[in-house]
Protein backbone atom coordinates (compact mmCIF):
# COMPACT_ATOMS: atom_id res chain seq x y z
CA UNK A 1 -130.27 -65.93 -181.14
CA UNK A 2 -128.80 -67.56 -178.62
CA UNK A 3 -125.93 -66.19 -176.07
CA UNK A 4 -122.85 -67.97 -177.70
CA UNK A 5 -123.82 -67.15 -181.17
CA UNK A 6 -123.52 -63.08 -180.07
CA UNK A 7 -120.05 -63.72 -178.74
CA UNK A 8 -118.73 -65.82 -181.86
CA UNK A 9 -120.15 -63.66 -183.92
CA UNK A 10 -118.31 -60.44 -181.29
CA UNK A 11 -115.21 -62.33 -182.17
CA UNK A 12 -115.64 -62.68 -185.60
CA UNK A 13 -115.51 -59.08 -185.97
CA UNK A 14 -112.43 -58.54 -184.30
CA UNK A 15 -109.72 -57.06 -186.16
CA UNK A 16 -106.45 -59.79 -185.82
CA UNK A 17 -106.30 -63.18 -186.00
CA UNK A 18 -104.46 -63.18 -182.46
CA UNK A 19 -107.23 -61.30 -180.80
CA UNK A 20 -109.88 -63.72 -182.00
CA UNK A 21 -107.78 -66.84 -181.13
CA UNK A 22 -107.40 -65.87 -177.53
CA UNK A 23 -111.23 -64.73 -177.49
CA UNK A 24 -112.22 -68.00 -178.74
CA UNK A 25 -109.95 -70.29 -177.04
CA UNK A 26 -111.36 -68.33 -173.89
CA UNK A 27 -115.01 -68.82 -175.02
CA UNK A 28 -114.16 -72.30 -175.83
CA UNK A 29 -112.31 -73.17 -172.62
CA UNK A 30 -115.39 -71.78 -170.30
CA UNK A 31 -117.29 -74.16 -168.22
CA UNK A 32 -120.15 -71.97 -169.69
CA UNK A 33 -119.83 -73.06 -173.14
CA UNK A 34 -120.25 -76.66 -173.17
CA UNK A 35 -123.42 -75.90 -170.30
CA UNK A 36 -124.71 -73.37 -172.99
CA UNK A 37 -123.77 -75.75 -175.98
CA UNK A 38 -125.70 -78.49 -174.17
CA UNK A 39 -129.04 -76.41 -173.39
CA UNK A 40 -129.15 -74.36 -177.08
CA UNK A 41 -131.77 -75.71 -179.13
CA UNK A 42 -130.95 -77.83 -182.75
CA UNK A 43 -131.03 -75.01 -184.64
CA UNK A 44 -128.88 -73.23 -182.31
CA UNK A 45 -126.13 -75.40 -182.03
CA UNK A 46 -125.97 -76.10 -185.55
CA UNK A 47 -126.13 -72.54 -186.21
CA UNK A 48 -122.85 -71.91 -182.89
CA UNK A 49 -121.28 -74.86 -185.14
CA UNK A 50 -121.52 -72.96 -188.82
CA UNK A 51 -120.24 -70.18 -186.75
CA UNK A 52 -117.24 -71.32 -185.22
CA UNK A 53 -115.97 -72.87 -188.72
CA UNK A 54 -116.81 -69.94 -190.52
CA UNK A 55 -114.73 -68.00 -187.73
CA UNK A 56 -111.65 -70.66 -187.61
CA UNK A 57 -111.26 -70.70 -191.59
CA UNK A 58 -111.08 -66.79 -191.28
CA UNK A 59 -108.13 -67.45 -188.51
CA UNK A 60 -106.50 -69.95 -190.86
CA UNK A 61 -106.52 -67.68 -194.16
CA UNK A 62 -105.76 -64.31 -191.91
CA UNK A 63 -102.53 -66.70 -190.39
CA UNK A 64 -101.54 -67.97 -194.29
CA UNK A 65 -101.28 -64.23 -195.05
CA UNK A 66 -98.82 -63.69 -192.18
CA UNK A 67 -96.94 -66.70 -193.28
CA UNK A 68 -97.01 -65.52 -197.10
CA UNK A 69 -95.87 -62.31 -195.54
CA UNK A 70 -92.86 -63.31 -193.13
CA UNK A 71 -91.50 -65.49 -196.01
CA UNK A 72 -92.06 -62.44 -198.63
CA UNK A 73 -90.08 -60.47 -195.63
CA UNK A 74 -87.44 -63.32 -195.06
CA UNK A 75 -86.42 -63.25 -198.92
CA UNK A 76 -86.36 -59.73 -198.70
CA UNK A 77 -84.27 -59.60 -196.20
CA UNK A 78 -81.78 -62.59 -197.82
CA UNK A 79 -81.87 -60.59 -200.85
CA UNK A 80 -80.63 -57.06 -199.31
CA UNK A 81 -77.83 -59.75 -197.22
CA UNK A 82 -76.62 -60.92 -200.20
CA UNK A 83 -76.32 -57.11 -202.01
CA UNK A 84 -74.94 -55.79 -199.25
CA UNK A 85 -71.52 -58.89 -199.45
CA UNK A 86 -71.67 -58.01 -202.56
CA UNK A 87 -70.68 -54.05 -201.95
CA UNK A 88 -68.09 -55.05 -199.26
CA UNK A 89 -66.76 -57.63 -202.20
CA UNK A 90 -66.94 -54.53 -204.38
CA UNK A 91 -65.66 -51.98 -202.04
CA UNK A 92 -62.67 -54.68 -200.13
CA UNK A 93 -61.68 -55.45 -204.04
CA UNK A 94 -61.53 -51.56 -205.31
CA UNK A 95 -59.31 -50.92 -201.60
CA UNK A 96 -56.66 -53.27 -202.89
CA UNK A 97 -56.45 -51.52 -206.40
């Protein structure tokens, strides 16, 4: 198994999508990779390429979650807004009685 393969397959076991994104952009941004990329055998590369898809599709679902999430969080957060005019409605309108 060649060198790159190890590392993608290092940074497919890390635990945020953050931490694999800078990993990877770092791997990806080496002079060493494209050298390595070059010199891997057929299988190799093919096998570096299966990899890095494999590890960018578990990016892009891990970063839908924390959009799914913010937007759960944002509604949330709309909803408690609007109960909490609602109280000071509530509370201004039972002042004045």
């Amino acid at each position: 198994m060649s060198g790159l393969l190890k590392k993608l397959e290092e940074i497919a076991k890390e635990e945020t999508s953050d931490t694999m994104v800078v990993n990877l952009t770092s791997l990806l941004s080496s002079d060493d990779f494209q050298s390595k990329m070059a010199k891997a055998s057929p299988s190799d590369q093919e096998a570096i390429r299966s990899t890095l898809v494999s590890l960018l599709e578990k990016v892009q679902a891990h970063q839908d979650g924390l959009v799914k999430d913010a937007t759960e969080s944002s509604q949330q957060i709309d909803e408690i807004n609007k109960l909490n005019e609602a109280c000071i409605a509530y509370a201004t309108a039972q002042k004045k009685d």
